[in-house]
Protein backbone atom coordinates (compact mmCIF):
# COMPACT_ATOMS: atom_id res chain seq x y z
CA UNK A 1 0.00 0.00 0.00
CA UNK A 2 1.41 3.40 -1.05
CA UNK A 3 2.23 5.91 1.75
CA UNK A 4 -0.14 9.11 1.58
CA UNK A 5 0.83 12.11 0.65
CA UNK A 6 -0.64 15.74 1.11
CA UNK A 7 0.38 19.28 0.12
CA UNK A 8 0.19 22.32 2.05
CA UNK A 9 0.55 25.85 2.06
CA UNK A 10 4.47 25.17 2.76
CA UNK A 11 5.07 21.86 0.49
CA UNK A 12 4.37 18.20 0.40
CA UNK A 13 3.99 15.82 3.16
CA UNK A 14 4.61 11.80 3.55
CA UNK A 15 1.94 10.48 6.12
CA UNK A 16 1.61 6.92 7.38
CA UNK A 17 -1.53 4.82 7.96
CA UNK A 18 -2.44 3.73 11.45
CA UNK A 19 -5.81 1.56 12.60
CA UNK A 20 -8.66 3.25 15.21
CA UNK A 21 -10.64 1.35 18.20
CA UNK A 22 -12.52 -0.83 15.28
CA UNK A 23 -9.84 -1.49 13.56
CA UNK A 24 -10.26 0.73 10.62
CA UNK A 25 -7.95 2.94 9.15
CA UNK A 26 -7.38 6.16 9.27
CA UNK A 27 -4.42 8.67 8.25
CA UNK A 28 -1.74 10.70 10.13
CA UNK A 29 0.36 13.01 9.90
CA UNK A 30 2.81 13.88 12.47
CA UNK A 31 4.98 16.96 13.45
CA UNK A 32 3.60 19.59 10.79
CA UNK A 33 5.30 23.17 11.04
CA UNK A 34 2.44 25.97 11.96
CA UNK A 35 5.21 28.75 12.47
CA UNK A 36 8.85 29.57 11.97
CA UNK A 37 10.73 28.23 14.61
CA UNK A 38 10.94 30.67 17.51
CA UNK A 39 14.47 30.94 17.92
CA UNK A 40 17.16 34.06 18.26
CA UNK A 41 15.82 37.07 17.69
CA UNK A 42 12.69 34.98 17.91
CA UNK A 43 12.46 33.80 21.08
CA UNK A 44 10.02 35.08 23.20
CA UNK A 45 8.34 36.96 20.51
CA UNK A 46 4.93 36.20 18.88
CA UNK A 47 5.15 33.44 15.92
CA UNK A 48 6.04 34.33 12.61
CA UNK A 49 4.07 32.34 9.65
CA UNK A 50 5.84 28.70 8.37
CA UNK A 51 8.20 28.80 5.68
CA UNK A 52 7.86 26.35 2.30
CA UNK A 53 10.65 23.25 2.42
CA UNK A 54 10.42 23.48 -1.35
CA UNK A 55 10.13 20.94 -3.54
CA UNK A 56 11.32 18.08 -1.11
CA UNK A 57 9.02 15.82 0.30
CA UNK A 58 8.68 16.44 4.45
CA UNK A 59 8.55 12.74 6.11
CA UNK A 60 5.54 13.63 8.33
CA UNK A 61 5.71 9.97 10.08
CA UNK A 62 7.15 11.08 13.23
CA UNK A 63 5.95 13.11 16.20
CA UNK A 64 7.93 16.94 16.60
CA UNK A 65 9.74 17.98 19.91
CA UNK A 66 7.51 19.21 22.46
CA UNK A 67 8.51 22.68 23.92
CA UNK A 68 11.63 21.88 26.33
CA UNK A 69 10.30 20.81 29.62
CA UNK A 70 10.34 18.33 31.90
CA UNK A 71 8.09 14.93 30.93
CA UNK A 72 5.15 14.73 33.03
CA UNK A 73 5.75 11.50 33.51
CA UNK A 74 9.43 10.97 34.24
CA UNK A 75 10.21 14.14 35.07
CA UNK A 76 13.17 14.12 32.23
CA UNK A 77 14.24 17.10 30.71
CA UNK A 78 13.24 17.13 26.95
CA UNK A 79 11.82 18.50 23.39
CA UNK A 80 13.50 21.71 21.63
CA UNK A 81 12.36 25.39 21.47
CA UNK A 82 11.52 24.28 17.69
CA UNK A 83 8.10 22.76 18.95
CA UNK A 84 5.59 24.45 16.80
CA UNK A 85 4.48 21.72 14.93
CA UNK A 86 0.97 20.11 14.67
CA UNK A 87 -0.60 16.36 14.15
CA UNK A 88 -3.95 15.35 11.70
CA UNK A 89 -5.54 12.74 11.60
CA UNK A 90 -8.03 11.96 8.98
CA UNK A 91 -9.52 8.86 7.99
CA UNK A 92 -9.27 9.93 4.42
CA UNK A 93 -8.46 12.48 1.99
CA UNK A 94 -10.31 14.89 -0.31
CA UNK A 95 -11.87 13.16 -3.41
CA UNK A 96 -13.41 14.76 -6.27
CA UNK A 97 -16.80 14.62 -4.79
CA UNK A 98 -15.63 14.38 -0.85
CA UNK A 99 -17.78 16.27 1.36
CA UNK A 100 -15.64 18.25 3.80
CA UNK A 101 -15.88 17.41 7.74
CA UNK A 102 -15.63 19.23 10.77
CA UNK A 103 -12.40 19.61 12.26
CA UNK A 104 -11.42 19.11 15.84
CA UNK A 105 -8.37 21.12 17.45
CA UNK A 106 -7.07 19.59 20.66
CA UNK A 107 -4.70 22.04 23.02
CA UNK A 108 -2.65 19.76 25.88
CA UNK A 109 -2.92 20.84 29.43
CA UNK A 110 0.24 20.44 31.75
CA UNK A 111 -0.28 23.89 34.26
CA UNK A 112 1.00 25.75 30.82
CA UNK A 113 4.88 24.49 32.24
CA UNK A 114 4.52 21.27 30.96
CA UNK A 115 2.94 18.54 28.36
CA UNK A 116 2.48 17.81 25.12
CA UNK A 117 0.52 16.36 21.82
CA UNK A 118 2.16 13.40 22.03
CA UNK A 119 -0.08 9.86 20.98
CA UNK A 120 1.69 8.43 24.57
CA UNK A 121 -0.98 11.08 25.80
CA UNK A 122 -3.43 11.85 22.93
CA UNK A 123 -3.47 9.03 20.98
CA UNK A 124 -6.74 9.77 18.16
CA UNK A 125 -8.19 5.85 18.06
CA UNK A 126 -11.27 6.51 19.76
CA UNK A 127 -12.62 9.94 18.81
CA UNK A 128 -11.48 9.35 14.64
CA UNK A 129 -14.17 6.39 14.54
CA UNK A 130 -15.99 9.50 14.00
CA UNK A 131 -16.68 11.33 11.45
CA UNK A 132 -14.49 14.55 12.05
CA UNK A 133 -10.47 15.70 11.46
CA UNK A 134 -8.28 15.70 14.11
CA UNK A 135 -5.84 17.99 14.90
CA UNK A 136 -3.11 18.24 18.54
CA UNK A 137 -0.52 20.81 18.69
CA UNK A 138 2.26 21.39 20.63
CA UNK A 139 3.20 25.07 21.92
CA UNK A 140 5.79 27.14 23.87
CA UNK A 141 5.89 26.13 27.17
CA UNK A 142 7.13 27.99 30.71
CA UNK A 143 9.71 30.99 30.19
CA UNK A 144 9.52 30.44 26.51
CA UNK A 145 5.63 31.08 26.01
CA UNK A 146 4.75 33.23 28.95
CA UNK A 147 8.03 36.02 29.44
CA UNK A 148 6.54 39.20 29.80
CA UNK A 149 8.13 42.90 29.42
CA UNK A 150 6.47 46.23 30.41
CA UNK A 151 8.46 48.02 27.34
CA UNK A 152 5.73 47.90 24.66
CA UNK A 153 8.01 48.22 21.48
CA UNK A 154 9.83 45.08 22.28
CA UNK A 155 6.88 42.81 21.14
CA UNK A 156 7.59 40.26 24.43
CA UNK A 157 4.21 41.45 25.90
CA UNK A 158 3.58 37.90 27.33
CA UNK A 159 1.40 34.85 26.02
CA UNK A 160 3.39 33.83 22.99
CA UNK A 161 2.06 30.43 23.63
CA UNK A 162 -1.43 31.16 23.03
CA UNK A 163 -0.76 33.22 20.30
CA UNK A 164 0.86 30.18 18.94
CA UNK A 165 -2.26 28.63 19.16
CA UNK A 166 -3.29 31.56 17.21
CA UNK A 167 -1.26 30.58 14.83
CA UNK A 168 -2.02 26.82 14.78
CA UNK A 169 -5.81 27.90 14.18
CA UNK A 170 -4.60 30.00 11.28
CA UNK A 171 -2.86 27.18 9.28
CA UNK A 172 -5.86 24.87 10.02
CA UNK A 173 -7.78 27.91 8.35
CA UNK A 174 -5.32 27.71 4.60
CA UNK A 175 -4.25 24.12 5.12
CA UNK A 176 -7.50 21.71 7.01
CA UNK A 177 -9.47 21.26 3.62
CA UNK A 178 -6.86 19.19 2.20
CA UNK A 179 -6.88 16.73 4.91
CA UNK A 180 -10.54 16.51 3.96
CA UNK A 181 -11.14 19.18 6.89
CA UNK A 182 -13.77 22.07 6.58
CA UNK A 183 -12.05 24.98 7.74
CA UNK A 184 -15.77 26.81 8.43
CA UNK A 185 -16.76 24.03 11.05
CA UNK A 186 -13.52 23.93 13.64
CA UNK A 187 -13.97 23.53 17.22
CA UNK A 188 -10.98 24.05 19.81
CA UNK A 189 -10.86 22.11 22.82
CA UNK A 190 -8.88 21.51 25.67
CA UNK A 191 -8.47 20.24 29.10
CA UNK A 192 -6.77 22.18 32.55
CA UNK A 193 -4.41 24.42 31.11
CA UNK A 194 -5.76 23.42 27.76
CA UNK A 195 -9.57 24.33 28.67
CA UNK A 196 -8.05 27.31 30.16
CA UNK A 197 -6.30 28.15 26.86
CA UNK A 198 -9.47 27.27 24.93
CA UNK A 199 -11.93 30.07 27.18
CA UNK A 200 -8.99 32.49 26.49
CA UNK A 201 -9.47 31.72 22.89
CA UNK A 202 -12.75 32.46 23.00
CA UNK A 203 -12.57 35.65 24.94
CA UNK A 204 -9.25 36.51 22.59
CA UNK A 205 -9.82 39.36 19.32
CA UNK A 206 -6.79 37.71 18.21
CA UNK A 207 -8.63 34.33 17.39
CA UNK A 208 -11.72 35.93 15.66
CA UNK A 209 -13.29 33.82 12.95
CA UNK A 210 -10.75 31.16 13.23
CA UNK A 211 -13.02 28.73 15.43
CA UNK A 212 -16.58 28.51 15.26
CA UNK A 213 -17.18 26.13 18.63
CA UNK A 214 -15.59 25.68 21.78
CA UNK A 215 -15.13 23.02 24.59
CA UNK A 216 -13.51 24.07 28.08
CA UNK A 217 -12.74 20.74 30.56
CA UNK A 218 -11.67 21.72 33.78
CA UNK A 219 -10.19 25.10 33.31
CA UNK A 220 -11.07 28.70 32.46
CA UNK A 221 -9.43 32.13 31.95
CA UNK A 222 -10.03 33.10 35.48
CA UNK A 223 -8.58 29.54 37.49
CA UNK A 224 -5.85 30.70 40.19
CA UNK A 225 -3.11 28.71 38.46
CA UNK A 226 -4.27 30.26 34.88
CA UNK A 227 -3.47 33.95 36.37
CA UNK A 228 0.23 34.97 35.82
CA UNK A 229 2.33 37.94 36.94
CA UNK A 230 5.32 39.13 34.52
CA UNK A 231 8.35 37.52 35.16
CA UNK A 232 10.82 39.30 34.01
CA UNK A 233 11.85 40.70 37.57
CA UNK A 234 12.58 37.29 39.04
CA UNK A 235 15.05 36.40 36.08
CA UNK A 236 16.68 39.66 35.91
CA UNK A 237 17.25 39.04 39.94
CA UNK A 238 18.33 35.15 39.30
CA UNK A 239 21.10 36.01 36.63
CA UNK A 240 22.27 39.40 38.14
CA UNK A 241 22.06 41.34 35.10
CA UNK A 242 22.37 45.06 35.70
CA UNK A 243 20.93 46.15 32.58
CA UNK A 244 19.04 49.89 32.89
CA UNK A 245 16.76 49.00 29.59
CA UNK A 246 14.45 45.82 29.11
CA UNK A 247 16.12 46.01 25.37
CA UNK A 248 19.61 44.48 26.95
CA UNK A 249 17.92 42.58 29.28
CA UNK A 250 16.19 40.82 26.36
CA UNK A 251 19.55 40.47 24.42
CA UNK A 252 20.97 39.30 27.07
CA UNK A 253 18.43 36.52 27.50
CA UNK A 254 17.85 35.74 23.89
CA UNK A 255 21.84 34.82 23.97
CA UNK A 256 21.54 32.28 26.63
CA UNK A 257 21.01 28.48 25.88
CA UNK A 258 17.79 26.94 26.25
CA UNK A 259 19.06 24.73 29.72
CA UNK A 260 20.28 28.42 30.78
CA UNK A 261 16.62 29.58 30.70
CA UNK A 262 14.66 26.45 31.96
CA UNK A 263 17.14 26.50 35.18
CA UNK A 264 16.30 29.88 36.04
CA UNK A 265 12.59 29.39 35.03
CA UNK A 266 12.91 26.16 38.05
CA UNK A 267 14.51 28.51 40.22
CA UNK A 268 11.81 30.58 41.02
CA UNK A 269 9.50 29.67 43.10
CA UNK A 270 6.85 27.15 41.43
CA UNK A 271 3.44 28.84 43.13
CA UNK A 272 0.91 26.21 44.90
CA UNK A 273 -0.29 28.75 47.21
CA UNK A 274 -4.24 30.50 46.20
CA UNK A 275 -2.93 33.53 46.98
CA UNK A 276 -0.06 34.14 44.68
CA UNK A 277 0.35 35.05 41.07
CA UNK A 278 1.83 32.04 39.12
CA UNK A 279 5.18 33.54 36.99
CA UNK A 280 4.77 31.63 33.60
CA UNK A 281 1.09 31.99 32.98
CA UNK A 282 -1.27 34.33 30.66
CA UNK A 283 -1.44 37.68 31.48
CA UNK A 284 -3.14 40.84 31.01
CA UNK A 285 -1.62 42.71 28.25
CA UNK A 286 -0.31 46.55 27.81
CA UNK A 287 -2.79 47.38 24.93
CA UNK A 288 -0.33 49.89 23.50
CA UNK A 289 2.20 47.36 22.81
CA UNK A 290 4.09 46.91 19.05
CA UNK A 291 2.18 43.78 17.44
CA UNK A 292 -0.66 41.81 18.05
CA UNK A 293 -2.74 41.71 21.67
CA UNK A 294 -3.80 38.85 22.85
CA UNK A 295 -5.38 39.64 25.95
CA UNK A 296 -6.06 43.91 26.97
CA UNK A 297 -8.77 43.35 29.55
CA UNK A 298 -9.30 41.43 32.56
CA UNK A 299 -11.34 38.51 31.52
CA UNK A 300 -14.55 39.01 33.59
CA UNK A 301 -14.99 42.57 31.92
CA UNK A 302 -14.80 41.11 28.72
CA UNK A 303 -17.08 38.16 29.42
CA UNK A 304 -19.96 41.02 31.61
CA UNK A 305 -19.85 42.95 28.24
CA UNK A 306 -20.01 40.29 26.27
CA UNK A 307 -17.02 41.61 23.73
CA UNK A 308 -15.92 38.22 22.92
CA UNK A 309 -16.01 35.09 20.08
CA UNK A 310 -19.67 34.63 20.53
CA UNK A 311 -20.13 30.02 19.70
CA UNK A 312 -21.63 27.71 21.23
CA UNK A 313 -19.80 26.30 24.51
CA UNK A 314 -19.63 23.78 26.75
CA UNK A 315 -17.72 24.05 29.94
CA UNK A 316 -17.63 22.01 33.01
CA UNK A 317 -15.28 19.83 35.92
CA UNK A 318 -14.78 16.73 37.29
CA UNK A 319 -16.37 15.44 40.50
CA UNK A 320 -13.39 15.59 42.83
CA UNK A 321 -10.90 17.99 40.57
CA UNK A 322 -9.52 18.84 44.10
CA UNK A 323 -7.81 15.31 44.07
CA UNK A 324 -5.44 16.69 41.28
CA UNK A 325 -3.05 17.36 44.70
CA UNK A 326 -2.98 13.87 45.81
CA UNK A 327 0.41 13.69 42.99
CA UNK A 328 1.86 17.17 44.38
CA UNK A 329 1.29 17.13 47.68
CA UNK A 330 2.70 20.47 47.83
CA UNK A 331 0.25 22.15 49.40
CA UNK A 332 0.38 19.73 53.06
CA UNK A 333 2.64 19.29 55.56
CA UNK A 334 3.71 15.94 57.14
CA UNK A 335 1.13 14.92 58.61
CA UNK A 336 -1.55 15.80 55.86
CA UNK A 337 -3.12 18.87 57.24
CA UNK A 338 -3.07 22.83 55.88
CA UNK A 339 0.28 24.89 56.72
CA UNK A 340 -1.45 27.80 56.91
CA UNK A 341 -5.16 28.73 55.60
CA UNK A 342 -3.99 32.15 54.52
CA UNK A 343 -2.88 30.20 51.64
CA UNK A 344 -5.98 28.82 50.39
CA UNK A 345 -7.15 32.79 50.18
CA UNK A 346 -7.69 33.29 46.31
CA UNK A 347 -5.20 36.45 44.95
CA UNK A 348 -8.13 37.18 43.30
CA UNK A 349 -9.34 39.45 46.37
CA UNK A 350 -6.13 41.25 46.34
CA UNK A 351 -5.34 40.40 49.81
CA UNK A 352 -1.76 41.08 51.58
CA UNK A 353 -0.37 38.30 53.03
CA UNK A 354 -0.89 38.35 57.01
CA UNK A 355 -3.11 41.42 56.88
CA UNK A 356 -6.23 41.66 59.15
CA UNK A 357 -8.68 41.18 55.95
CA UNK A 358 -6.54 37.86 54.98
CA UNK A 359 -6.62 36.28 58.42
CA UNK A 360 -10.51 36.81 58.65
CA UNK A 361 -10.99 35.08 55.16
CA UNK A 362 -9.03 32.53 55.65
CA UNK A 363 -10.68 31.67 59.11
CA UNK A 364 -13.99 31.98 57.32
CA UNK A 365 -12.95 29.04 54.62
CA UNK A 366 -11.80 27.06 57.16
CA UNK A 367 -14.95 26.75 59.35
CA UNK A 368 -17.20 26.86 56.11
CA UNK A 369 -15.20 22.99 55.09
CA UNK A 370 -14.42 21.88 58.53
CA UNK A 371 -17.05 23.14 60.49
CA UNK A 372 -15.20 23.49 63.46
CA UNK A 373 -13.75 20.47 63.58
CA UNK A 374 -9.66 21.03 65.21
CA UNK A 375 -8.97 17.94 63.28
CA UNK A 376 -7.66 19.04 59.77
CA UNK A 377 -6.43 15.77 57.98
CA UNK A 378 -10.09 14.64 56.59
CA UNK A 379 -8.38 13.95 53.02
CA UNK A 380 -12.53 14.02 51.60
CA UNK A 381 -12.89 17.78 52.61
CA UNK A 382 -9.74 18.65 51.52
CA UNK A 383 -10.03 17.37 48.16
CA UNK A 384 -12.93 19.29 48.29
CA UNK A 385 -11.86 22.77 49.57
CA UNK A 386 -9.05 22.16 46.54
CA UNK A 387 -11.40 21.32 43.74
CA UNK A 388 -13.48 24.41 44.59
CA UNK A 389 -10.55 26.92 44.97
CA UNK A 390 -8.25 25.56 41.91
CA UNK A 391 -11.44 24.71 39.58
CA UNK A 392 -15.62 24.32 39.90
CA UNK A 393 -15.93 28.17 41.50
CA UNK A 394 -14.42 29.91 38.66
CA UNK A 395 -15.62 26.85 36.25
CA UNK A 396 -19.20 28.61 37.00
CA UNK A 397 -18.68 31.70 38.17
CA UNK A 398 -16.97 32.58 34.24
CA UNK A 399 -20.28 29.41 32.95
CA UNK A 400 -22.96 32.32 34.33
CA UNK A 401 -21.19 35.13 32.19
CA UNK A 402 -21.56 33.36 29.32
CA UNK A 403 -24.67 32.21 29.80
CA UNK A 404 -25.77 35.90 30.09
CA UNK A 405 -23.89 36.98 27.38
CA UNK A 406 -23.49 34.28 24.30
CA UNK A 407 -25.67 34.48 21.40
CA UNK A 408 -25.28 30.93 21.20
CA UNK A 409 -26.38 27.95 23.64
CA UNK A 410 -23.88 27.23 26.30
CA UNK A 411 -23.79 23.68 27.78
CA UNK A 412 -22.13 22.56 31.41
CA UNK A 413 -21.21 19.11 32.17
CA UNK A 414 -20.07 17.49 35.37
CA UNK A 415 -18.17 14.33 34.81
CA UNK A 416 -18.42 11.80 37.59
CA UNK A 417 -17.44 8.57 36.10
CA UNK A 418 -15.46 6.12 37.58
CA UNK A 419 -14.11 2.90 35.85
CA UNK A 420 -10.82 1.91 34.73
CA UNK A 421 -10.44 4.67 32.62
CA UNK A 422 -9.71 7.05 35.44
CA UNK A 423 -6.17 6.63 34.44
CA UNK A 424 -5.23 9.74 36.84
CA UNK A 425 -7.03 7.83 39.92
CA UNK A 426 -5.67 4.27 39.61
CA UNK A 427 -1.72 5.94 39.00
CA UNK A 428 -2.20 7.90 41.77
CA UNK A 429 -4.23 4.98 44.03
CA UNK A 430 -6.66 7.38 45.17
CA UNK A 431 -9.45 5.44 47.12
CA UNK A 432 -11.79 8.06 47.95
CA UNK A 433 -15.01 8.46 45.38
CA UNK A 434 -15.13 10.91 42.65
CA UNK A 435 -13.29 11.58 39.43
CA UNK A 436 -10.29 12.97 39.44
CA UNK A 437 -8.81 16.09 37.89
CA UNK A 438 -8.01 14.94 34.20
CA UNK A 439 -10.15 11.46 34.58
CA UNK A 440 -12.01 12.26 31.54
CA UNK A 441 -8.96 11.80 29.39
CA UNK A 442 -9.10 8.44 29.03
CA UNK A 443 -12.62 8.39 27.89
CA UNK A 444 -11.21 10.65 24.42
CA UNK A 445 -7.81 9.70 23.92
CA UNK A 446 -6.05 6.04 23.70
CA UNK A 447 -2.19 6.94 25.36
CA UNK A 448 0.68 4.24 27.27
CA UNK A 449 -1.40 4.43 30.41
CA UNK A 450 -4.65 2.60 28.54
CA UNK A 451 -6.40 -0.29 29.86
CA UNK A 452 -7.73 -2.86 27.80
CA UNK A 453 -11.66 -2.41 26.90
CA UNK A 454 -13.77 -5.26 26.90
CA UNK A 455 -16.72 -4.91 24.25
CA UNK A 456 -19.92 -4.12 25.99
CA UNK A 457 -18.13 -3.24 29.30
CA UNK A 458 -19.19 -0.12 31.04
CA UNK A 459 -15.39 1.51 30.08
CA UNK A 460 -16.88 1.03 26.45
CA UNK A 461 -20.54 2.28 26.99
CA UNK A 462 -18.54 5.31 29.24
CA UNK A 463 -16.13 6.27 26.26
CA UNK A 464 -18.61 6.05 23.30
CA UNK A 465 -21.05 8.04 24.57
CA UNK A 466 -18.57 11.07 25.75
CA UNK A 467 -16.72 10.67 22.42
CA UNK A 468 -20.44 10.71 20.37
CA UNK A 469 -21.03 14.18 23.07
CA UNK A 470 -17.88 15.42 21.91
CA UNK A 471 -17.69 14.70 17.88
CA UNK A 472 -21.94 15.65 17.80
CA UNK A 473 -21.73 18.84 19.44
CA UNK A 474 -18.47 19.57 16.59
CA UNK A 475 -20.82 18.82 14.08
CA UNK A 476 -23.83 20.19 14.93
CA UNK A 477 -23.49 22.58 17.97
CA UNK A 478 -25.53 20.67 19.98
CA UNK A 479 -24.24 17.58 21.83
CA UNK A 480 -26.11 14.22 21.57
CA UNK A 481 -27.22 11.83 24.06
CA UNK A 482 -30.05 9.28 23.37
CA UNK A 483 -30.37 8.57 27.35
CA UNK A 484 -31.45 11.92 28.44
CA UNK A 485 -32.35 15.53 26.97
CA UNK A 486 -29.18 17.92 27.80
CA UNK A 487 -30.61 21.20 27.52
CA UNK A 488 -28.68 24.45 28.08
CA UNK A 489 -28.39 26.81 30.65
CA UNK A 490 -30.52 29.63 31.16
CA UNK A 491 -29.94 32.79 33.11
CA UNK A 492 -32.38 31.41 35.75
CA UNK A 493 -32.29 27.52 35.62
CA UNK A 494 -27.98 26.39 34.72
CA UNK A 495 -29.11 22.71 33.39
CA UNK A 496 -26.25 20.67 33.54
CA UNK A 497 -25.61 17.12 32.86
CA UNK A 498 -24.28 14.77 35.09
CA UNK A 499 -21.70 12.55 33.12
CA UNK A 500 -21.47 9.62 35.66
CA UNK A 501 -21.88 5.68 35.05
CA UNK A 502 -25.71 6.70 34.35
CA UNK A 503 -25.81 9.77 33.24
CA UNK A 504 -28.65 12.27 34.36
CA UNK A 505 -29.65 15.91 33.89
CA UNK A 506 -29.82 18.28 37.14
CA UNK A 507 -30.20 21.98 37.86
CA UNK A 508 -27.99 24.30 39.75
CA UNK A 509 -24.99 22.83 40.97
CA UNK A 510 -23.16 23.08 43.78
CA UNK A 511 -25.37 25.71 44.80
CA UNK A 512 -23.58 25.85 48.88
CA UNK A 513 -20.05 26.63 47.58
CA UNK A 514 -20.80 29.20 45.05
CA UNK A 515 -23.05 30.85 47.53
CA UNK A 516 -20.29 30.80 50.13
CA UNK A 517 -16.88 31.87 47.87
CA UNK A 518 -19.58 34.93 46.37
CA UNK A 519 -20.02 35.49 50.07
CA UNK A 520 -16.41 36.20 50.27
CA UNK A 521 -16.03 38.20 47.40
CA UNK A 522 -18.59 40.69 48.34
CA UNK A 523 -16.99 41.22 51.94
């Protein structure tokens, strides 16, 4: 069988054929080029379009370099700053009469420090026995996407890794129909940092008319750990450079080698703490700044005013997010209980650190979970205290702005599954009930950590139906579900469905917590 082949914008590409979940085939194609490689001058800067490899044929058979990080499994330092590269997967291509089908844009999570679009991850078997076109992309990571400067004409305003997913979105616009894609039906979606970068998307100018439906899983523009501060001051501090102008500084940093960088970006502080600013994330930018802007407002102004990428949505969480720590750990002593509750205060109230304001707060949280109760090292109330603070409240909080504000139907799911494809649970050996932070992974995407499915076994049933959620809603806007009716939120009544072993629809949830955190935030 002849190898497939494909041309693009930039030249011609050798693909390979792999098998899905059936055991049909489909196509890929593996570490495609979105952007120039963002190196030199480069670095740190916004992407610059592809360039054409000419009249060669590019061997598109193996995966590109993730941005240079640590693997979040082994913890191995890896990948290249040349990381902006793309993956399809089709299960055919365009014939003379081929009708053209929506496309699919995955963006990895990973805390926007870490990850990747790797098939040991993201493998495409189970959602390509639909009828859509895949595409994962890899992006700059860390120091590399998220260095900020307050000098606006040296084009390092911050969040060059979502403007490379900017970027990614505008090849898929030029390049998507010859992979049998339809570049007016493309919906982004994402999980953690990747459902964070996919409401950011949507609340982006920069990504106008390049997407036209959006899925958010477990994150959102406003999550504590998808808030950033500029970092510049930290890694002027860690090298010692006594440069007066940002200019030099940025010389000076562009000059260094890529290990130079990482080892100063693992240096500072990695923030676990609710009340601090995280160094590499997305940021608010100076709106008078040379180039493109990817973000000039604070996300909840945007979202009140409704000056965003008005498509249809779905957002929503897992059941227990909160056990997401249960791998980190960083936030307990010992002994399993709270250091200090000051730290579970949200930076989002703008609270100094031992002030009179901060101590009342963070006695307030911790009578409001523990009632009381001296004894701190219930691991069930801290999981949830965690998934509330680090997801679900500002999951629903930023769910009710768009549900005031979109001119299209906006759907919230909570997904409380729990079978053998909890691949986050069973690695970490969590016992207590819920799903996990990132448990709904293995329901979309095949990856090393897969069990075995048994035909007919509730794993299968599980997986099938989120995929057919997933790949419907793509196609149509609306996401099918023969069991139940999933209707979408109104202003007074947020439907939401309840993604669990039997799946059901409910009204209003968590209706305790978000009345308690909007208690806080109006003291």
């Amino acid at each position: 069988m002849d190898s497939p082949t494909v041309y693009v914008k930039q030249g011609k590409l050798l693909g390979k054929f792999d098998k899905d979940y059936h055991g049909n085939k489909f196509i890929a194609f593996y570490g495609i080029p979105y952007a120039k490689p963002p190196v030199g001058p480069l670095r740190f800067k916004a992407p610059q379009p592809p360039e054409s490899w000419g009249e060669e044929i590019r061997d598109a058979r193996n995966e590109g370099d993730q941005s240079f990080s640590r693997n979040m499994i082994t913890q191995e330092l890896m990948g290249s700053e040349d990381c902006l590269s793309l993956n399809v997967f089709t299960k055919d291509l365009p014939k003379v009469e081929s009708k053209l089908k929506p496309v699919m844009l995955w963006i990895h999570g990973g805390g926007f420090t870490s990850g990747s679009s790797s098939s040991q991850f993201y493998g495409p078997n189970f959602l390509i026995t639909e009828d859509i076109v895949l595409v994962t992309i890899n992006y700059r990571l860390g120091i590399f996407g998220f260095l900020s400067f307050d000098d606006p004409e040296l084009e390092v305003s911050g969040n060059a890794g979502l403007k490379d997913m900017v970027m990614a979105l505008k090849w898929v616009q030029k390049n998507i129909h010859n992979f049998n894609g339809d570049p007016s039906n493309v919906t982004i979606f994402g999980e953690s940092a990747g459902g964070a970068a996919v409401h950011l998307l949507v609340l982006s100018p920069m990504a106008k008319n390049l997407f036209h439906k959006a899925i958010a899983q477990s994150g959102c523009a406003n999550s504590i750990w998808a808030c950033g501060k500029k970092g510049a001051k930290e890694i002027i501090e860690y090298f010692g450079l006594t440069c007066k102008k940002d200019k030099d500084v940025l010389k000076a940093l562009q000059n260094m080698t890529k290990e130079q960088l990482y080892e100063a970006q693992e240096s500072i502080k990695e923030v676990f703490k609710a009340n601090e600013l995280r160094p590499f994330s997305p940021v608010i930018e100076n709106p008078n700044v040379k180039g493109d802007v990817f973000l000039a407002e604070h996300p909840n102004k945007i979202m009140s005013i409704g000056n965003y990428n008005h498509v249809p949505l779905i957002m929503g969480y897992t059941s227990e997010e909160g056990m997401f720590f249960a791998a980190t750990k960083k936030m307990l002593n010992a002994d399993g209980k709270f250091t200090n509750f000051e730290n579970v205060v949200p930076h989002h109230l703008n609270l100094e650190l031992g002030s009179t304001k901060s101590k009342e707060i963070a006695e307030r949280i911790k009578d409001f979970y523990y009632k009381g109760n001296n004894d701190l090292s219930s691991i069930d109330i801290f999981y949830k205290l965690q998934s509330a603070n680090w997801f679900t409240r500002d999951i629903l909080n930023c769910f009710k702005h768009h549900v005031a504000t979109n001119s299209y139907p906006s759907y919230l799911y909570k997904f409380a599954a729990e079978t053998s494809l909890n691949i986050f649970k069973i690695m970490c050996e969590i016992k207590e009930k819920g799903a996990a932070h990132g448990d709904d992974l293995g329901y979309l995407f095949t990856g090393m950590f897969s069990p075995a499915i048994k035909p007919g076994s509730i794993e299968e049933i599980c997986m099938k139906r989120l995929v057919k959620l997933w790949t419907s809603f793509a196609k149509t806007g609306k996401p099918e579900i023969t069991e139940v009716d999933w209707k979408c939120a109104e202003i007074d009544q947020i439907n939401y469905l309840n993604f669990a072993e039997k799946v059901t629809c409910e009204k209003n949830p968590e209706t305790e917590m978000i009345n308690f955190w909007n208690d806080i935030f109006s003291l």
